[in-house]
C-alpha atoms as a PDB file:
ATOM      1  CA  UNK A   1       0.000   0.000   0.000  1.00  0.00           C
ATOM      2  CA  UNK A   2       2.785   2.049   0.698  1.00  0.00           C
ATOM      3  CA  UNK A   3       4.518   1.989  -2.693  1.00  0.00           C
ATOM      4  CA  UNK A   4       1.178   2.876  -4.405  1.00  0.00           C
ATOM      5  CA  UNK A   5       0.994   6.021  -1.892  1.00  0.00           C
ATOM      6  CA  UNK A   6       4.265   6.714  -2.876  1.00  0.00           C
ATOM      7  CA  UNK A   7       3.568   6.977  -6.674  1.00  0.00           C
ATOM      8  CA  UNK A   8       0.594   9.578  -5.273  1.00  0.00           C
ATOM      9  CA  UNK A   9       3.149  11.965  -3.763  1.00  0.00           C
ATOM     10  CA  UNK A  10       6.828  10.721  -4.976  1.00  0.00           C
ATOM     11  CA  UNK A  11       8.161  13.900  -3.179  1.00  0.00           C
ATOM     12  CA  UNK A  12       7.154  12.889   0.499  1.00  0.00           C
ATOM     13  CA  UNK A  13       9.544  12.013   2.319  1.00  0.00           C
ATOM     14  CA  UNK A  14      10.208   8.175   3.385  1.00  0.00           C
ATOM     15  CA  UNK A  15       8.427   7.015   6.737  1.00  0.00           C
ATOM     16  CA  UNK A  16      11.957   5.237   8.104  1.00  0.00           C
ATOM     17  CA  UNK A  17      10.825   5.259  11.730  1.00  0.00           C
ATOM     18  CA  UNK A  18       7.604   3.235  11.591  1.00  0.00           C
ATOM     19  CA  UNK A  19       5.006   5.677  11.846  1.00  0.00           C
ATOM     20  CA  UNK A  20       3.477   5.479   8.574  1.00  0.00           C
ATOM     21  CA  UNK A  21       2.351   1.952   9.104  1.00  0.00           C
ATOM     22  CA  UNK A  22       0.823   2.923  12.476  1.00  0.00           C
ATOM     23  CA  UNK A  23      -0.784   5.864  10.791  1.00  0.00           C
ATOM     24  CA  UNK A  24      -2.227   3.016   8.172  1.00  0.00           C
ATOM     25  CA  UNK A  25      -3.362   0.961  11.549  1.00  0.00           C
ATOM     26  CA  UNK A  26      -5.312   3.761  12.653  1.00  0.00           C
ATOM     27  CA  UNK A  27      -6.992   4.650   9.038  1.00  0.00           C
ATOM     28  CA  UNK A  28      -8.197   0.912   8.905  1.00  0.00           C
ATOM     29  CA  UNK A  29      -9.466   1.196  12.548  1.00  0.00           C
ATOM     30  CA  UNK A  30     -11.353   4.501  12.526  1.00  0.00           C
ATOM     31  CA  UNK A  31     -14.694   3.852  12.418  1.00  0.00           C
ATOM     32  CA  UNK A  32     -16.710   5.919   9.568  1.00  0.00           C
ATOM     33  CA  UNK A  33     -12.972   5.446   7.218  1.00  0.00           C
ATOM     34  CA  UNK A  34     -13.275   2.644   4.680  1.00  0.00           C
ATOM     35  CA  UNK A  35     -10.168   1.444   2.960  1.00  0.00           C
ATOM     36  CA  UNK A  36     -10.709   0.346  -0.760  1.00  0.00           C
ATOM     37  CA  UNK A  37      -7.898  -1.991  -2.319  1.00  0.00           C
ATOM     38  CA  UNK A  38      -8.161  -3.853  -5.595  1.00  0.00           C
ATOM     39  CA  UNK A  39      -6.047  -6.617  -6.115  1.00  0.00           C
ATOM     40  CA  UNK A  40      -4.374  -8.151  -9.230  1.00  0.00           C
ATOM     41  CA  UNK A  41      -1.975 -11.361  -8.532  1.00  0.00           C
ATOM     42  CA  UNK A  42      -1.479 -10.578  -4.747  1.00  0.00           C
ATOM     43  CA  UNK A  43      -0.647  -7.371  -5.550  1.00  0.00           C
ATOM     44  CA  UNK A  44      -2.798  -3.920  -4.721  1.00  0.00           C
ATOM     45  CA  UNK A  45      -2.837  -2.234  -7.610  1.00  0.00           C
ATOM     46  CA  UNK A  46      -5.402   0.380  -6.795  1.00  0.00           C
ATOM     47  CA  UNK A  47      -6.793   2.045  -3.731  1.00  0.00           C
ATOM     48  CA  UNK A  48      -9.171   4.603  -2.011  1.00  0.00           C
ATOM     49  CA  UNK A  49     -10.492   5.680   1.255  1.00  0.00           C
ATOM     50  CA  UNK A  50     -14.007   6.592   1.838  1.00  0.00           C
ATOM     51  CA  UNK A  51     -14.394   9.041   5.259  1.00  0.00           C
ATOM     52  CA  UNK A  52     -18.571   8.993   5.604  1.00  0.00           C
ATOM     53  CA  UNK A  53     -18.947  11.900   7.740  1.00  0.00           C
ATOM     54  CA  UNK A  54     -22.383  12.421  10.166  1.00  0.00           C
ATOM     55  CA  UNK A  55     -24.125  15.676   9.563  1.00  0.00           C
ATOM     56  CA  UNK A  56     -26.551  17.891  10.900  1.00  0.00           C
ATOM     57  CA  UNK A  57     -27.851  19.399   7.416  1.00  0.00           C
ATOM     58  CA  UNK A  58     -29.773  17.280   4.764  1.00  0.00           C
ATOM     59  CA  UNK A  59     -32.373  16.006   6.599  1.00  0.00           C
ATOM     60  CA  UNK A  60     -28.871  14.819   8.740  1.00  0.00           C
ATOM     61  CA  UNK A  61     -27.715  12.228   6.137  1.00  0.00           C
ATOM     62  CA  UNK A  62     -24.340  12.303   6.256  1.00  0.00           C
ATOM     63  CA  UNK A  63     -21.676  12.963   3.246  1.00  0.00           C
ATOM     64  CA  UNK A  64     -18.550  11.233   2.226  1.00  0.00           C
ATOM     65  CA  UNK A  65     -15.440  12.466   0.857  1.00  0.00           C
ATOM     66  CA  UNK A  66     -12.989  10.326  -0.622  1.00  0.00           C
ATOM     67  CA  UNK A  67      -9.005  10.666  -0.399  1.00  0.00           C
ATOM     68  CA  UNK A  68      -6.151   8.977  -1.889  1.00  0.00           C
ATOM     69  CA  UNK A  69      -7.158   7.673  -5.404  1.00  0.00           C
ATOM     70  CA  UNK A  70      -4.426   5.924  -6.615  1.00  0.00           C
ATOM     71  CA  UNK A  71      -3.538   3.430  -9.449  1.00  0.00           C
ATOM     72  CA  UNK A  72      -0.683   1.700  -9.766  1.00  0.00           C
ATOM     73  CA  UNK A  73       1.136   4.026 -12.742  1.00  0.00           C
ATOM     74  CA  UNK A  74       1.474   0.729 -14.966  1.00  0.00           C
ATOM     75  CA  UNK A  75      -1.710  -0.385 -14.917  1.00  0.00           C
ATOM     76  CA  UNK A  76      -3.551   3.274 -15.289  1.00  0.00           C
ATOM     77  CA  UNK A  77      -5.823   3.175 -17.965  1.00  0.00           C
ATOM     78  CA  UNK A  78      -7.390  -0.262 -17.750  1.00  0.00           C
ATOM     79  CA  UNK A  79     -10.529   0.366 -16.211  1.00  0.00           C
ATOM     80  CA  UNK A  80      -9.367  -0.312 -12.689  1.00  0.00           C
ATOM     81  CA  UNK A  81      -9.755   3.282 -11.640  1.00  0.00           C
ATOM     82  CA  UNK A  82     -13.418   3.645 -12.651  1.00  0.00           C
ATOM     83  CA  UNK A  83     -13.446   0.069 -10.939  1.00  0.00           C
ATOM     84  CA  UNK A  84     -12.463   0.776  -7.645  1.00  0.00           C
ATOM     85  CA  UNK A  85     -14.623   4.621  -7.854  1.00  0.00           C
ATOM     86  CA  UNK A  86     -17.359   2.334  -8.007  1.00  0.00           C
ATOM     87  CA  UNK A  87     -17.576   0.475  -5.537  1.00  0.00           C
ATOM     88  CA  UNK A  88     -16.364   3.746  -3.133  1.00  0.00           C
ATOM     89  CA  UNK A  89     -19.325   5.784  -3.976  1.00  0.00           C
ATOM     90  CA  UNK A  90     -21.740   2.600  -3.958  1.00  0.00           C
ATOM     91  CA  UNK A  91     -20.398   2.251  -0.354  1.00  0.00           C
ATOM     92  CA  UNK A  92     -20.820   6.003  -0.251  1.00  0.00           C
ATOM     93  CA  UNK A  93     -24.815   5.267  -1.396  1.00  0.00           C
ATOM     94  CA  UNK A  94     -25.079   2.838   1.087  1.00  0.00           C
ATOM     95  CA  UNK A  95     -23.609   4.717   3.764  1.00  0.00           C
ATOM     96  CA  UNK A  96     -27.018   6.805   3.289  1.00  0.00           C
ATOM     97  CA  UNK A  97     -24.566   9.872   2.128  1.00  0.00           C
ATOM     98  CA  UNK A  98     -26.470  12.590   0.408  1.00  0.00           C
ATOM     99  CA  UNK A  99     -23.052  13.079  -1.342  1.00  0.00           C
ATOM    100  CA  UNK A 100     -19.544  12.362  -2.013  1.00  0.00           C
ATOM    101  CA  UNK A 101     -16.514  14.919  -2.741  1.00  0.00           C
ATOM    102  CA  UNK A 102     -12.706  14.512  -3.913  1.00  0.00           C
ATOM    103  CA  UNK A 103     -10.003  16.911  -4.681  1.00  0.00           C
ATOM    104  CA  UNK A 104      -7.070  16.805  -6.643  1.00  0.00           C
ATOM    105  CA  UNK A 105      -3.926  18.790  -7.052  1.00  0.00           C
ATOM    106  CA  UNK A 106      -3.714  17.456 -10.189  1.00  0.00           C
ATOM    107  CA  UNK A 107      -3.523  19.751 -13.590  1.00  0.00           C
ATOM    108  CA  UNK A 108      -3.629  16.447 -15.952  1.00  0.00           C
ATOM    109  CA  UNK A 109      -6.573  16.920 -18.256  1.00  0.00           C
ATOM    110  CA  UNK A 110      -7.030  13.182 -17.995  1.00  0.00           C
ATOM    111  CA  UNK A 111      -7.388  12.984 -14.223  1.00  0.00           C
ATOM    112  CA  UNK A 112     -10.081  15.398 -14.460  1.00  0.00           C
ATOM    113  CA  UNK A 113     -11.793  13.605 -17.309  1.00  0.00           C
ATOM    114  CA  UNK A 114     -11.263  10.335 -14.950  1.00  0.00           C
ATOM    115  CA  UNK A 115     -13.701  12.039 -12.219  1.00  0.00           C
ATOM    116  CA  UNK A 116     -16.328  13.367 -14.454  1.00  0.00           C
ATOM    117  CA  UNK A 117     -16.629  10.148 -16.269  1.00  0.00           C
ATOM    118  CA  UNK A 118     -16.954   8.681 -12.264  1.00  0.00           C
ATOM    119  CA  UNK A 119     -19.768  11.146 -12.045  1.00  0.00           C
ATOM    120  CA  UNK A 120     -18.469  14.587 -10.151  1.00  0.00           C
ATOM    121  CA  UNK A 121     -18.979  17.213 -11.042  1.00  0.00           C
ATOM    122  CA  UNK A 122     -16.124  20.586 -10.923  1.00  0.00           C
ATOM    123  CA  UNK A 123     -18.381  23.196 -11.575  1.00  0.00           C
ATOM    124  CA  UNK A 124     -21.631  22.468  -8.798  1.00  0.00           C
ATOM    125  CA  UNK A 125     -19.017  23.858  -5.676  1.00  0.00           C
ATOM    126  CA  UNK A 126     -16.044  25.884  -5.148  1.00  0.00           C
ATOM    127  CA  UNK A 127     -13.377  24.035  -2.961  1.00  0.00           C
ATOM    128  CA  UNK A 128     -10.622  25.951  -0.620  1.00  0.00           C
ATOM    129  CA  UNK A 129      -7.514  24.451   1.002  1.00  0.00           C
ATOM    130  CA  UNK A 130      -6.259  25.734   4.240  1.00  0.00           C
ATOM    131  CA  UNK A 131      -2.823  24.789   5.067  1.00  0.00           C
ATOM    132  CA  UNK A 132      -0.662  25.666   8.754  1.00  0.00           C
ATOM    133  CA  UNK A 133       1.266  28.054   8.789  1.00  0.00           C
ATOM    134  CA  UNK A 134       4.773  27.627   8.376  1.00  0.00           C
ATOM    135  CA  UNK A 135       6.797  27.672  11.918  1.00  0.00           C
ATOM    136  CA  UNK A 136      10.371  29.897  11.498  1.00  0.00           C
ATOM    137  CA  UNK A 137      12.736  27.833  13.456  1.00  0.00           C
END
């Protein structure tokens, strides 16, 4: 899982003390976080995590947003993207969510054409990132 989270962000820096596996421990045991993995071989080749989020609003269904959409950079292309979308927002239905959201950083006409042909939508909301503030030290 790891090496496909890697090909998401190549310019993070390598985990060598442990934590990001107990960081993955506590994504697969927070309740409300669902961790999508398709698997080709033994291998994960593609992967996404669902957070389904409670909510006052909307009659209080609750909504979902979805993080870390990766596919193995080999195998991009070959349906297993749209595959593993799938079954995330289905869960997302399920869940009772009145709807589901992503972002990307990404510029690449073809990722956006990826989530539109999912079923988002980029022009029904405006997103804004936040980030910390950098500490001088």
């Amino acid at each position: 899982m790891i090496r496909l989270y890697r090909q998401l962000n190549p310019d993070d820096p390598v985990m060598a003390d442990g934590s990001d596996e107990a960081v993955f421990q506590q994504i697969v045991n927070s309740p409300g976080l669902r961790l999508f993995v398709l698997e080709r071989d033994g291998v994960v080749v593609a992967t996404t995590y669902l957070n389904v989020i409670p909510n006052i609003s909307r009659s209080a269904s609750p909504y979902a947003v979805i993080e870390n959409v990766v596919v193995e950079e080999s195998r991009r292309g070959t349906g297993l993207g749209r595959q593993i979308m799938a079954g995330t927002l289905q869960a997302a239905w399920d869940a009772g969510c009145y709807k589901a959201m992503l972002m990307t950083g990404s510029r690449d006409a073809s990722t956006h054409a990826f989530y539109r042909a999912c079923g988002f939508s980029a022009d029904v909301k405006t997103a804004y990132l936040a980030r910390p503030p950098r500490t001088k030290g």
